[in-house]
PDB file of N, CA and C in Angstrom:
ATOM      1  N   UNK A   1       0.842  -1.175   0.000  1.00  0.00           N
ATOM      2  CA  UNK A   1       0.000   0.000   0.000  1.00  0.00           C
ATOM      3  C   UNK A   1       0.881   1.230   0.000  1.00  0.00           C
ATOM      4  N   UNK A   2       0.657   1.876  -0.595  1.00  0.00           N
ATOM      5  CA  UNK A   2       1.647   3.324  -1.255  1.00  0.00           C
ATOM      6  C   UNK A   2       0.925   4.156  -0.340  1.00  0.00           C
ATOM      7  N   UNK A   3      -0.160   4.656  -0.165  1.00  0.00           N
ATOM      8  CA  UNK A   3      -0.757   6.044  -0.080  1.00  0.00           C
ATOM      9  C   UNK A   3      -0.508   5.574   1.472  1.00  0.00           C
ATOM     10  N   UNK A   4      -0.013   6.520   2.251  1.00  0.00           N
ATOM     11  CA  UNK A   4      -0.177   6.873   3.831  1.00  0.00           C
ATOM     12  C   UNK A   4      -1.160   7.267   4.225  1.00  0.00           C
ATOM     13  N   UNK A   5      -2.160   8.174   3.852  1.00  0.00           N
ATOM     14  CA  UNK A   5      -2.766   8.652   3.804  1.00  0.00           C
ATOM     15  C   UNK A   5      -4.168   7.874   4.634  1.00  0.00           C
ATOM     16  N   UNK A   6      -4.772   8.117   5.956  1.00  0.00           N
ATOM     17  CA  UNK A   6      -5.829   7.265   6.347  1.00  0.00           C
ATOM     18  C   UNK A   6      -6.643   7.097   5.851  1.00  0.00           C
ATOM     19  N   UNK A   7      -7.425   6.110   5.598  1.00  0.00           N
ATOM     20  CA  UNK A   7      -8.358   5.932   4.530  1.00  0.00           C
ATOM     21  C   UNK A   7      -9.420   5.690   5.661  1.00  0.00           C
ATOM     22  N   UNK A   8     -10.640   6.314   4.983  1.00  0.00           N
ATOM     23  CA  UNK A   8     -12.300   6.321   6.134  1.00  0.00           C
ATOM     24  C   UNK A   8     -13.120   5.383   5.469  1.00  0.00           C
ATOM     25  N   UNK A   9     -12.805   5.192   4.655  1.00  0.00           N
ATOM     26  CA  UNK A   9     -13.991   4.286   3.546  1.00  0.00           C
ATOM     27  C   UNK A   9     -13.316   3.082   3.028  1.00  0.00           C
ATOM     28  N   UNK A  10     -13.922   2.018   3.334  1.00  0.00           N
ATOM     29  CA  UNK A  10     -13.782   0.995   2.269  1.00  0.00           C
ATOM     30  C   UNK A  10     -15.173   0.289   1.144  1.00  0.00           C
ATOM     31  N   UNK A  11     -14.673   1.017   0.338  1.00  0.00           N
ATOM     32  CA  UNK A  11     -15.635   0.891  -0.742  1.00  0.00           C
ATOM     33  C   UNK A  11     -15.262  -0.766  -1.095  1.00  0.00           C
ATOM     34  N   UNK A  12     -16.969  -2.142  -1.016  1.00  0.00           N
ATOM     35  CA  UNK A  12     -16.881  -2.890  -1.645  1.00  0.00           C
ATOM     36  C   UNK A  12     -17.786  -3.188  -2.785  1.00  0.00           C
ATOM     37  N   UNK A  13     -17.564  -3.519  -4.234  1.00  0.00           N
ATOM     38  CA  UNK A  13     -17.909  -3.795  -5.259  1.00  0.00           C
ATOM     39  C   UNK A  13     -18.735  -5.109  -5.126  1.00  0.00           C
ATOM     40  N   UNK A  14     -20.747  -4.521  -5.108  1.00  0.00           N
ATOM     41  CA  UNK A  14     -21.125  -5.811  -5.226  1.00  0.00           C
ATOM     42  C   UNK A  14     -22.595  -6.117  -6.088  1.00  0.00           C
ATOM     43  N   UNK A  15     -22.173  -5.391  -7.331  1.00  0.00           N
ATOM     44  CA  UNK A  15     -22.334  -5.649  -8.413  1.00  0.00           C
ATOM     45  C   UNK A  15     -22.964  -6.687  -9.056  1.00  0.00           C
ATOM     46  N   UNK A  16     -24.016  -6.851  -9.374  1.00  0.00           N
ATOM     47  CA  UNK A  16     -24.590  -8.363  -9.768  1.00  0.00           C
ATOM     48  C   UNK A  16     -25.001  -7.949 -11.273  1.00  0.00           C
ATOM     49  N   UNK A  17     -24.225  -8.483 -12.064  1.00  0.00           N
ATOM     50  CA  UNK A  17     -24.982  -8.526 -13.468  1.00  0.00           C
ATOM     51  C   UNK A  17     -26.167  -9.589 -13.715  1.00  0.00           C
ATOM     52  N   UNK A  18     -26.651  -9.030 -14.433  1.00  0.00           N
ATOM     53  CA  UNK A  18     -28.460  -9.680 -15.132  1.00  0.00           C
ATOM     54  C   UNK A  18     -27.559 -10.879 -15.664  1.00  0.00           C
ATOM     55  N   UNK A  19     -26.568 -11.003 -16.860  1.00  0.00           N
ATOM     56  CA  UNK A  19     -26.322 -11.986 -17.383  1.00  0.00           C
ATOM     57  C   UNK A  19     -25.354 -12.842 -16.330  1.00  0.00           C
ATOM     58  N   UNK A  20     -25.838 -13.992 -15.951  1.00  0.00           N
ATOM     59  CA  UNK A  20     -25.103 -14.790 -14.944  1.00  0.00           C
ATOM     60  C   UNK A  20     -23.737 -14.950 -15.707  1.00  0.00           C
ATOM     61  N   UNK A  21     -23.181 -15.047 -17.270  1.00  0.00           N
ATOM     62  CA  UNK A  21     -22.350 -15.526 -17.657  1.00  0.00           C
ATOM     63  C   UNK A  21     -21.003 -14.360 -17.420  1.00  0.00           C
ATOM     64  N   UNK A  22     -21.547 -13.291 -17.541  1.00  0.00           N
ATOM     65  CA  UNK A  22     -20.454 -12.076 -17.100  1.00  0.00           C
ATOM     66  C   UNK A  22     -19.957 -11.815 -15.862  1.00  0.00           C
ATOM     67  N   UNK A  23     -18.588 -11.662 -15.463  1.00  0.00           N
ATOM     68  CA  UNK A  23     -18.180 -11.930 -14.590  1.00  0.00           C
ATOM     69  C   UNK A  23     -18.724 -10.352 -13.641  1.00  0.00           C
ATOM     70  N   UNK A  24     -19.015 -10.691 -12.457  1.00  0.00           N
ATOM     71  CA  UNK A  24     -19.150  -9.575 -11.856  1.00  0.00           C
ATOM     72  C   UNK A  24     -18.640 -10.160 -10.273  1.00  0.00           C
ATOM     73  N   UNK A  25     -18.207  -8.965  -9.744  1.00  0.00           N
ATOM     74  CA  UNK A  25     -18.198  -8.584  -7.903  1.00  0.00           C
ATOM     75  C   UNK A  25     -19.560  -9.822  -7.317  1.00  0.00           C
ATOM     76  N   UNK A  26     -20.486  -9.409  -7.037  1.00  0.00           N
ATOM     77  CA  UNK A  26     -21.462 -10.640  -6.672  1.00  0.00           C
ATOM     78  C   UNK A  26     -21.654 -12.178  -6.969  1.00  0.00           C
ATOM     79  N   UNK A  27     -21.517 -12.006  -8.535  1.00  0.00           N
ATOM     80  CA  UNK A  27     -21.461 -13.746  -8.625  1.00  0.00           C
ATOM     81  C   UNK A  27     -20.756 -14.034  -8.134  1.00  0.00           C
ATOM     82  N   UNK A  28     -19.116 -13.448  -7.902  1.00  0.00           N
ATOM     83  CA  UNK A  28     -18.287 -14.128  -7.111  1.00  0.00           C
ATOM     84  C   UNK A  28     -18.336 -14.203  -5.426  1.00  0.00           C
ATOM     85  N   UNK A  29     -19.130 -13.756  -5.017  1.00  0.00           N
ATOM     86  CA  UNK A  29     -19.471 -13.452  -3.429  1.00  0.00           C
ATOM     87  C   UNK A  29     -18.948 -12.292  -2.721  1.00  0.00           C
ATOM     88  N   UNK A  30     -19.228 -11.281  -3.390  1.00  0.00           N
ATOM     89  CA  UNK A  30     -19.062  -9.748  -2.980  1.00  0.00           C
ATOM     90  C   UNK A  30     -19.830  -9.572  -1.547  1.00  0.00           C
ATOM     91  N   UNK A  31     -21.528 -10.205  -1.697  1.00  0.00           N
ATOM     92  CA  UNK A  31     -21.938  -9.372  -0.618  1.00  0.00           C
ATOM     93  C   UNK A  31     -21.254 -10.407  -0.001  1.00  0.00           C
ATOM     94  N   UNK A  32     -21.371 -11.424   0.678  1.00  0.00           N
ATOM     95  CA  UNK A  32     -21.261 -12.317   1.950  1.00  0.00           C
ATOM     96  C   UNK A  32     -19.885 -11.577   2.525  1.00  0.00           C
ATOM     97  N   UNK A  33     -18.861 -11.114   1.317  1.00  0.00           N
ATOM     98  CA  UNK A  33     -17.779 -10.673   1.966  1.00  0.00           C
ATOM     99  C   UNK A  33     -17.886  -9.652   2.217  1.00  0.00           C
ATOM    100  N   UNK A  34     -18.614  -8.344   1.758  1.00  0.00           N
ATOM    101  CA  UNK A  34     -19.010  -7.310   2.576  1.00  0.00           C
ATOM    102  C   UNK A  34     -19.688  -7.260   4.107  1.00  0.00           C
ATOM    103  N   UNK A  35     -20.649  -8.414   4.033  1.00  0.00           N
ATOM    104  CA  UNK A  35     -21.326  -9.025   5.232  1.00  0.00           C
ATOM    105  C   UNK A  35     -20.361  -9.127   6.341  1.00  0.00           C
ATOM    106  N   UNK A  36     -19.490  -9.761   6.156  1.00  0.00           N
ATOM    107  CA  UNK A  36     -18.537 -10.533   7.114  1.00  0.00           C
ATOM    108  C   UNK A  36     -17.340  -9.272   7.717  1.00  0.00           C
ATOM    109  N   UNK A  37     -17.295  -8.527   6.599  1.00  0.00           N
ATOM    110  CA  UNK A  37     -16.358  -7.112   6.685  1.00  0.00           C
ATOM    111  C   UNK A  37     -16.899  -5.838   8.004  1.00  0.00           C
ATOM    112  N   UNK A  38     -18.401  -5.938   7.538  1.00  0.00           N
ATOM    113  CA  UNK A  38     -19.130  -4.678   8.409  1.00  0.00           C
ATOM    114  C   UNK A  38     -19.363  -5.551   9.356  1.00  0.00           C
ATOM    115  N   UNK A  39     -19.389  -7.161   9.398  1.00  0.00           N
ATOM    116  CA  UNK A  39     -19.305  -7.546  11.490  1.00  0.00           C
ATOM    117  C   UNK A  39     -17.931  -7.457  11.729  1.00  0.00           C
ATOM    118  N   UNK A  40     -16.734  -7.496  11.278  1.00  0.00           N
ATOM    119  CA  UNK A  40     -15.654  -7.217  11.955  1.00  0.00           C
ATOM    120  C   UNK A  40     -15.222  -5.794  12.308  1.00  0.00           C
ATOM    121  N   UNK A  41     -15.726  -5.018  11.146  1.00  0.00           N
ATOM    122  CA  UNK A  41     -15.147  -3.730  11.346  1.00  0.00           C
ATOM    123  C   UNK A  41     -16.114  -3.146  12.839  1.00  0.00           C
ATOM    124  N   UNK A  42     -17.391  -3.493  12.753  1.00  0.00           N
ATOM    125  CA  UNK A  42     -18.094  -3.507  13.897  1.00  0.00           C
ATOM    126  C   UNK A  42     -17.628  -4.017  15.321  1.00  0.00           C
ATOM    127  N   UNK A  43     -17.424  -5.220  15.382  1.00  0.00           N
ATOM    128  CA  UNK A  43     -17.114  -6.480  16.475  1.00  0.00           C
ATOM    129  C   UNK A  43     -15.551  -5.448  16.970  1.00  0.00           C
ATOM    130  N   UNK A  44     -14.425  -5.243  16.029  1.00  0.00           N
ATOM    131  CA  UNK A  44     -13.284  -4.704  16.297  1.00  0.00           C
ATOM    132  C   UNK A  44     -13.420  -3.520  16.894  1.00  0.00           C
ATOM    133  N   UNK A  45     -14.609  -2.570  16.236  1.00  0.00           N
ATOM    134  CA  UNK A  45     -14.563  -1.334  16.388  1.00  0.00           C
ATOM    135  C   UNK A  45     -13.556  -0.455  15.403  1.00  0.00           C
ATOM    136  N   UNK A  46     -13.384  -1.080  14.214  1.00  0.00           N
ATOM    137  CA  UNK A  46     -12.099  -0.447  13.390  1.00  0.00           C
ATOM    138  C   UNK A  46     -12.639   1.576  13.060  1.00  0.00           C
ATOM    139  N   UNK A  47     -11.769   1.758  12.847  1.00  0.00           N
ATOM    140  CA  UNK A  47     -11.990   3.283  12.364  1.00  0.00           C
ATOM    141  C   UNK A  47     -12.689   3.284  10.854  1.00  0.00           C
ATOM    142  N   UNK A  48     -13.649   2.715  10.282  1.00  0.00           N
ATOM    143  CA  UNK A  48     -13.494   2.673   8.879  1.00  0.00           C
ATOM    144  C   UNK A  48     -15.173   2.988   8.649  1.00  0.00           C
ATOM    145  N   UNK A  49     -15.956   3.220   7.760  1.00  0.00           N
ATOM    146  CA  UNK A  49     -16.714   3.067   7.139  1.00  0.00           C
ATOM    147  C   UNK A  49     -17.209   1.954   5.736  1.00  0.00           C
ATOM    148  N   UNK A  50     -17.701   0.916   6.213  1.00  0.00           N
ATOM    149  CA  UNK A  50     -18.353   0.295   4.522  1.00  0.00           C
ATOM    150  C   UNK A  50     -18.881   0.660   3.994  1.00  0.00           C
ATOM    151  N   UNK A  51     -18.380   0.888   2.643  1.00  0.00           N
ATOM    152  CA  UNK A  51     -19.689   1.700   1.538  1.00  0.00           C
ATOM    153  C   UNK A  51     -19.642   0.430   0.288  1.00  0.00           C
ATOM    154  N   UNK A  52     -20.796   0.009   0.242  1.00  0.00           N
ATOM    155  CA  UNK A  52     -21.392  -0.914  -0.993  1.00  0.00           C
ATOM    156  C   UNK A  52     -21.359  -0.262  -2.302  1.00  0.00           C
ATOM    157  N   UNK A  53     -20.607  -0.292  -3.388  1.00  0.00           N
ATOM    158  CA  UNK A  53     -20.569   0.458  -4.411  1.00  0.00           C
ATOM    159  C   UNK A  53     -21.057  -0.275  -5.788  1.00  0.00           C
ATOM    160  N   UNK A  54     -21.885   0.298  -6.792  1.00  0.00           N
ATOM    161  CA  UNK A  54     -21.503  -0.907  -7.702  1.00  0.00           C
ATOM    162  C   UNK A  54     -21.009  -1.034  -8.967  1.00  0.00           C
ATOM    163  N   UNK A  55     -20.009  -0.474  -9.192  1.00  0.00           N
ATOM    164  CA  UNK A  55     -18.708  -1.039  -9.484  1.00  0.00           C
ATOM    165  C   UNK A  55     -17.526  -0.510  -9.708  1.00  0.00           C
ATOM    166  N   UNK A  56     -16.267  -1.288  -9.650  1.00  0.00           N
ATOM    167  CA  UNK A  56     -14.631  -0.364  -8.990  1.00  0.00           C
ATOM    168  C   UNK A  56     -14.200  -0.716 -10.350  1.00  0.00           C
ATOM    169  N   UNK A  57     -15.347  -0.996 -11.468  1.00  0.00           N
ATOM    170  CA  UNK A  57     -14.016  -1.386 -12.753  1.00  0.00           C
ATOM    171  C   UNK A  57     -13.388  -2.255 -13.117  1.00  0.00           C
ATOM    172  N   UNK A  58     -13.242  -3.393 -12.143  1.00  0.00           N
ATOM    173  CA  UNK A  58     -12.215  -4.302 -12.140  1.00  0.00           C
ATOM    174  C   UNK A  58     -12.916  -5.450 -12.425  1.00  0.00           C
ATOM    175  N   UNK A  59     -13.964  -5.867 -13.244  1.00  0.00           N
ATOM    176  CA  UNK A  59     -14.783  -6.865 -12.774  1.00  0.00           C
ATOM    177  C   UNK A  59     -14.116  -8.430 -13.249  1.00  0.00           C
ATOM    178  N   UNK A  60     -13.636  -8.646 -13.733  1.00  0.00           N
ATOM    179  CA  UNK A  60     -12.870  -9.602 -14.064  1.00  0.00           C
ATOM    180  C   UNK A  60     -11.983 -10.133 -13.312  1.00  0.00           C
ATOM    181  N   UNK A  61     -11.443  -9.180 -12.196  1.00  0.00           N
ATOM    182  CA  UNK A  61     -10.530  -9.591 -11.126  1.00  0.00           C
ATOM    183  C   UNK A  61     -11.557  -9.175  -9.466  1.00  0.00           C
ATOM    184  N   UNK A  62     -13.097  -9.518  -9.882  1.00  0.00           N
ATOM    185  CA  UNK A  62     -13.193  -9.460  -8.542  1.00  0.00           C
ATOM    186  C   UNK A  62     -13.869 -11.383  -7.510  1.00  0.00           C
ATOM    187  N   UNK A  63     -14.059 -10.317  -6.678  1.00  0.00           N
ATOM    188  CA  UNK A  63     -14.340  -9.373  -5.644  1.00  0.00           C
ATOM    189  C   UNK A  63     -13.044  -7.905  -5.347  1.00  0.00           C
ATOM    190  N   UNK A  64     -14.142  -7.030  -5.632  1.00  0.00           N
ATOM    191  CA  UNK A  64     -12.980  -6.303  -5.670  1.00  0.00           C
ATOM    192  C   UNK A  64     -13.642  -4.816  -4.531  1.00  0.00           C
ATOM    193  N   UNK A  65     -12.136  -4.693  -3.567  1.00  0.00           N
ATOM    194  CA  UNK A  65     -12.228  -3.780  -2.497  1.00  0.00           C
ATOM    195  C   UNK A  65     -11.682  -3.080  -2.910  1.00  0.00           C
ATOM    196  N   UNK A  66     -11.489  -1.262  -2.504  1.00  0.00           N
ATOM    197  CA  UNK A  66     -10.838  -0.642  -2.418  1.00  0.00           C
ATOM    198  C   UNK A  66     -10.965   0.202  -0.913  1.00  0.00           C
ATOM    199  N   UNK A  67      -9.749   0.893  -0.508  1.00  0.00           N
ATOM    200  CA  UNK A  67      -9.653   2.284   0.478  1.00  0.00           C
ATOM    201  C   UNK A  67      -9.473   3.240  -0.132  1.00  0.00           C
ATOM    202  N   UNK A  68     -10.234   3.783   0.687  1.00  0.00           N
ATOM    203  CA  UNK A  68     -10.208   5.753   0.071  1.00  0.00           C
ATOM    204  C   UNK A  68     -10.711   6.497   0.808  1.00  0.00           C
ATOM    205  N   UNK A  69      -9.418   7.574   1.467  1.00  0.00           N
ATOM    206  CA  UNK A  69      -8.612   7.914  -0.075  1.00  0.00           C
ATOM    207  C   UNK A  69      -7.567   7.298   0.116  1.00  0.00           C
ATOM    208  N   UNK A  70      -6.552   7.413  -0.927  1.00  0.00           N
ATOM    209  CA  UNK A  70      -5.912   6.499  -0.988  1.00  0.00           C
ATOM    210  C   UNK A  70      -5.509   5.568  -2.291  1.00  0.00           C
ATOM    211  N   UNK A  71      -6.666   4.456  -2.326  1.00  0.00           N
ATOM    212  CA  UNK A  71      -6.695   4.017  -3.682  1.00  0.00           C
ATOM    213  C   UNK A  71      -6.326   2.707  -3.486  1.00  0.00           C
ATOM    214  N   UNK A  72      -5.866   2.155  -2.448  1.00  0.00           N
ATOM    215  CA  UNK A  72      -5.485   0.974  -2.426  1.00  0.00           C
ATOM    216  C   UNK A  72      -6.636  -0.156  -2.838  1.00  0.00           C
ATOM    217  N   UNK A  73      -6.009  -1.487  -3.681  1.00  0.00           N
ATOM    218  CA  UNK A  73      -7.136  -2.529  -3.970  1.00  0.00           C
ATOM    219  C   UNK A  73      -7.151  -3.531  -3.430  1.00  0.00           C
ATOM    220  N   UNK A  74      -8.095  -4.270  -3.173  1.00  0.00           N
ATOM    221  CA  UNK A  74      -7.604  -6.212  -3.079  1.00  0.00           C
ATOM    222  C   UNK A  74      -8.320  -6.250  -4.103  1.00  0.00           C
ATOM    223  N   UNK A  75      -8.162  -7.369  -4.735  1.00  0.00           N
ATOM    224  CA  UNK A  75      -8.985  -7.881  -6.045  1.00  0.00           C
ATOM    225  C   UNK A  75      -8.438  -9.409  -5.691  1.00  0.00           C
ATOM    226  N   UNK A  76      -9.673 -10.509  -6.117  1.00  0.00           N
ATOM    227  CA  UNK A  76     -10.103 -11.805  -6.174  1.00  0.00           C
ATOM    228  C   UNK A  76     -10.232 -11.827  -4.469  1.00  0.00           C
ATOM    229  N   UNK A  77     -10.833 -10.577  -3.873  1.00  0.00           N
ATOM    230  CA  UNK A  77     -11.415 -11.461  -2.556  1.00  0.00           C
ATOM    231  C   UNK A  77     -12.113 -12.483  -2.670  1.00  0.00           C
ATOM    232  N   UNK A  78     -11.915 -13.228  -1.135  1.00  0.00           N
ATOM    233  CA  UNK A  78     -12.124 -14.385  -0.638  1.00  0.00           C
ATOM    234  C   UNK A  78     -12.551 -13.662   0.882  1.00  0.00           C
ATOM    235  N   UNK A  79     -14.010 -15.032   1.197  1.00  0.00           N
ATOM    236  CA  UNK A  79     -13.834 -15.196   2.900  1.00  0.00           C
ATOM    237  C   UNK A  79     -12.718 -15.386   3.234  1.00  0.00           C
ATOM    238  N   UNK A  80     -12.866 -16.304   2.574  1.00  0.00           N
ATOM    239  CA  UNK A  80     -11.161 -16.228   4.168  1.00  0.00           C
ATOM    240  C   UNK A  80     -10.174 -15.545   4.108  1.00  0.00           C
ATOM    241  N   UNK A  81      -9.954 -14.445   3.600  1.00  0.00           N
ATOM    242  CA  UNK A  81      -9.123 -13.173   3.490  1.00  0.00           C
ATOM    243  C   UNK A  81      -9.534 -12.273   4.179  1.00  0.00           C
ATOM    244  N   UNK A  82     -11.325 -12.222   4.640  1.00  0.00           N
ATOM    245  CA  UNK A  82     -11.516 -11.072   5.645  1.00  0.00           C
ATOM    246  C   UNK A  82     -10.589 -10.903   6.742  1.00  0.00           C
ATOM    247  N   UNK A  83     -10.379 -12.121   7.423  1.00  0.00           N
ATOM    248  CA  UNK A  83      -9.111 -11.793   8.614  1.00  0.00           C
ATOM    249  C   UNK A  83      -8.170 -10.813   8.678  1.00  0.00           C
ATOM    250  N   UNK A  84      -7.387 -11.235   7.374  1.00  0.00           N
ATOM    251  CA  UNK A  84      -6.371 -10.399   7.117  1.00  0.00           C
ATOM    252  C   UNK A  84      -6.652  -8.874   6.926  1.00  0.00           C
ATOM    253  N   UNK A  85      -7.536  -9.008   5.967  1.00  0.00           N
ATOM    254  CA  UNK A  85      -8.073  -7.266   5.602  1.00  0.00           C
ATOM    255  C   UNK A  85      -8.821  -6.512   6.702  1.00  0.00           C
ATOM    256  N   UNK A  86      -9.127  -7.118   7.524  1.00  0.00           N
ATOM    257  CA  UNK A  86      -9.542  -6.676   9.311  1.00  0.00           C
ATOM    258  C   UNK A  86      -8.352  -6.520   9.588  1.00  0.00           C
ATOM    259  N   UNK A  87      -7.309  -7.314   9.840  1.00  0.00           N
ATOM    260  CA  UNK A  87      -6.109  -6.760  10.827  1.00  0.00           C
ATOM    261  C   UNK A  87      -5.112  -5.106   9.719  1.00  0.00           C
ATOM    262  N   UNK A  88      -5.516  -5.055   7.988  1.00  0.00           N
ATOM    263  CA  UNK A  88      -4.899  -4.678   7.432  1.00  0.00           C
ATOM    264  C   UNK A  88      -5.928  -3.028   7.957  1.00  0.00           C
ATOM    265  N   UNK A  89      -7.167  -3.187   7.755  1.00  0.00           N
ATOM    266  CA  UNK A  89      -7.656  -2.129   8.200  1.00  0.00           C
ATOM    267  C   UNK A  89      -7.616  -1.551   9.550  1.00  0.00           C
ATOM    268  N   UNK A  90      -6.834  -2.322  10.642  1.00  0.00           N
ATOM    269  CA  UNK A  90      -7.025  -2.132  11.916  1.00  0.00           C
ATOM    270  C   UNK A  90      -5.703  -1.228  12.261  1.00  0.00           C
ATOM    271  N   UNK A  91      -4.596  -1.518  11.183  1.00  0.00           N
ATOM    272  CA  UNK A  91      -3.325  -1.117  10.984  1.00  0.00           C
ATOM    273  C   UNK A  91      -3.845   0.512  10.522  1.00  0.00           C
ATOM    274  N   UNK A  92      -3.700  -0.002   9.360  1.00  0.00           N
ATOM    275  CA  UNK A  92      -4.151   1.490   9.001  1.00  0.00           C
ATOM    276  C   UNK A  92      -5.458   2.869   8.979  1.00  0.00           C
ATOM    277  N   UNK A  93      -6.073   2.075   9.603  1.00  0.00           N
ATOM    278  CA  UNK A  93      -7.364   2.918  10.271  1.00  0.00           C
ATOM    279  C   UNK A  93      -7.534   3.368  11.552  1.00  0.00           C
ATOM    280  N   UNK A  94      -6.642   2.339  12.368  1.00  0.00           N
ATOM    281  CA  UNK A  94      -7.402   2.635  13.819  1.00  0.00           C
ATOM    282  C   UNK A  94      -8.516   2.124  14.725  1.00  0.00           C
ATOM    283  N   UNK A  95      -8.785   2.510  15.682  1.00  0.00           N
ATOM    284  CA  UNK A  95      -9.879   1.952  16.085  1.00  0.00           C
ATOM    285  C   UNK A  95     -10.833   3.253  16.892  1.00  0.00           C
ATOM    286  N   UNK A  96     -12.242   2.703  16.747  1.00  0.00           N
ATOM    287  CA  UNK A  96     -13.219   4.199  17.425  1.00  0.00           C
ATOM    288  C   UNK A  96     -13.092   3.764  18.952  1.00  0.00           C
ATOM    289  N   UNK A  97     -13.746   4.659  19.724  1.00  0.00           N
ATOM    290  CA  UNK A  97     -13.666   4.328  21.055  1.00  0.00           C
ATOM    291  C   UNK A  97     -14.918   3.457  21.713  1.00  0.00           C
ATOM    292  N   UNK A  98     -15.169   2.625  21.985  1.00  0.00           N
ATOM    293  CA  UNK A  98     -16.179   1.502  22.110  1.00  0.00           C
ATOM    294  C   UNK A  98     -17.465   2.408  22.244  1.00  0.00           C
ATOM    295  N   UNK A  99     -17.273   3.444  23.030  1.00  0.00           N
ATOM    296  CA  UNK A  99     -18.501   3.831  23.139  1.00  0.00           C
ATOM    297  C   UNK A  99     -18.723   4.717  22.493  1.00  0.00           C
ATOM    298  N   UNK A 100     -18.028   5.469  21.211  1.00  0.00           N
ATOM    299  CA  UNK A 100     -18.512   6.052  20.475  1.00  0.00           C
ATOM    300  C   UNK A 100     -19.086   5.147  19.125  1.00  0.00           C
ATOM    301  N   UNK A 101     -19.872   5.576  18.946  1.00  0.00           N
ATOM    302  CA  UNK A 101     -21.131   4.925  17.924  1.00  0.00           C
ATOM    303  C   UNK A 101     -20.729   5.135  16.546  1.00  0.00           C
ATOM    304  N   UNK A 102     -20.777   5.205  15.592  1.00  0.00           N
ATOM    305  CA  UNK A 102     -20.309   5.200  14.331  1.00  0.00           C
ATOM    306  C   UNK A 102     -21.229   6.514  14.040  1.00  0.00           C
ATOM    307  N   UNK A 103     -20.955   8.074  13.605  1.00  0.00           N
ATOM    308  CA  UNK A 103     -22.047   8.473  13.200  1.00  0.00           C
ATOM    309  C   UNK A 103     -22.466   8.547  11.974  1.00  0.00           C
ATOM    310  N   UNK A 104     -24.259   8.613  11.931  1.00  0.00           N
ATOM    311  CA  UNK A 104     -25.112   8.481  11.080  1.00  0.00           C
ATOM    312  C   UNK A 104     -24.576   8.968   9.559  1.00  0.00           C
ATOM    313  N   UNK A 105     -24.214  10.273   9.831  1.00  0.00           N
ATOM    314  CA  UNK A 105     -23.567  10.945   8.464  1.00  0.00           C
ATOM    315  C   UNK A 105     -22.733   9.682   7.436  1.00  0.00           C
ATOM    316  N   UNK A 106     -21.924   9.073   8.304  1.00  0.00           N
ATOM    317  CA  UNK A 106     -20.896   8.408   7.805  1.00  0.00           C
ATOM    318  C   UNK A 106     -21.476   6.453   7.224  1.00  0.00           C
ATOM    319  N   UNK A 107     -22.701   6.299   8.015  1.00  0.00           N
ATOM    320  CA  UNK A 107     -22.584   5.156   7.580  1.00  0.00           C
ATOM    321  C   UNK A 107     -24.138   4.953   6.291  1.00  0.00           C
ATOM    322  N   UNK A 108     -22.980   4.030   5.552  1.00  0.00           N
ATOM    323  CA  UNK A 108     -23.915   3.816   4.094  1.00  0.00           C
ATOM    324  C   UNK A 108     -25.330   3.481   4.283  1.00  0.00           C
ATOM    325  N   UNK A 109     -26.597   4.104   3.510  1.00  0.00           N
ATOM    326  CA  UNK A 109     -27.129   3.672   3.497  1.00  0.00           C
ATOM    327  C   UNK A 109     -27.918   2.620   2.646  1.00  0.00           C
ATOM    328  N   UNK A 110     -26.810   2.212   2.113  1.00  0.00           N
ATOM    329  CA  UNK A 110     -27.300   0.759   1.410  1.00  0.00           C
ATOM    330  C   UNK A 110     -26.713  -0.022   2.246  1.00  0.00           C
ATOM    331  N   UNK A 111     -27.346  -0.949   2.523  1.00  0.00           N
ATOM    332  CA  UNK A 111     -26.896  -2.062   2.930  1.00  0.00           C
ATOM    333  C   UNK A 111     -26.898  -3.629   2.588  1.00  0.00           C
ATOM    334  N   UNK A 112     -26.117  -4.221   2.843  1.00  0.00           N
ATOM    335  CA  UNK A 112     -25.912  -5.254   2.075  1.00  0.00           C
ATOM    336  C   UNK A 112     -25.819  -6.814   2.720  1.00  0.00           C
TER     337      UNK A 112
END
C-alpha cells in the first residue's frame, strides 16, 4: 500500500450482473464478503466506514475492495481473506472508542 494517507472508507464492489455468464463482484461473493467485513469492522470497532458500491471497474478480477482515499485494492477477494483485511484495516485505520457509535452521516445507506 503506497498512499499513507488514512483511509475512512472501504468501498466494496457488489455488483450483480443480469447476465449470470459475465463476470461480476457478486457472482463471485461480494456481498457475503461485505457481510462478514461490516461484522468485523463492527465487532473490532475499526476506524473505517463500509460503503457498498456498484462497481470499482475491475470486474474480471473481482471481488474487488478498495480504500479511500488512498486508492489501495484487493482484487479476487475471498472469505477467508476477511481476517487479514480486518487486521490490514485495523493497521491502518485505527480503532473508534467503544462507546462512540459510528455516526449516522458516515454510515452507508445501502446495505448489504
Amino acid at each position: 500500500m503506497k498512499n499513507k494517507e488514512k483511509p475512512n472508507t472501504l468501498l466494496v464492489c457488489v455488483n450483480r450482473r443480469l447476465d449470470q455468464g459475465m463476470a461480476s463482484c457478486a457472482n463471485r461473493g461480494s456481498e457475503e464478503i461485505a457481510q462478514a467485513l461490516e461484522r468485523g469492522i463492527s465487532e473490532r470497532h475499526i476506524d473505517i466506514t463500509l460503503e457498498p458500491i456498484c462497481c470499482l471497474g475491475h470486474c474480471s478480477e473481482g471481488p474487488n475492495l478498495r480504500l479511500a482515499p488512498g486508492g489501495s485494492f484487493f482484487h479476487d477477494t475471498t472469505l477467508d481473506e476477511v481476517p487479514n483485511i480486518l487486521d490490514i484495516l485495523e493497521t491502518r485505520c485505527g480503532l473508534r472508542s467503544k462507546t462512540d457509535p459510528i455516526p449516522s452521516e458516515k454510515r452507508s445507506s445501502n446495505k448489504v
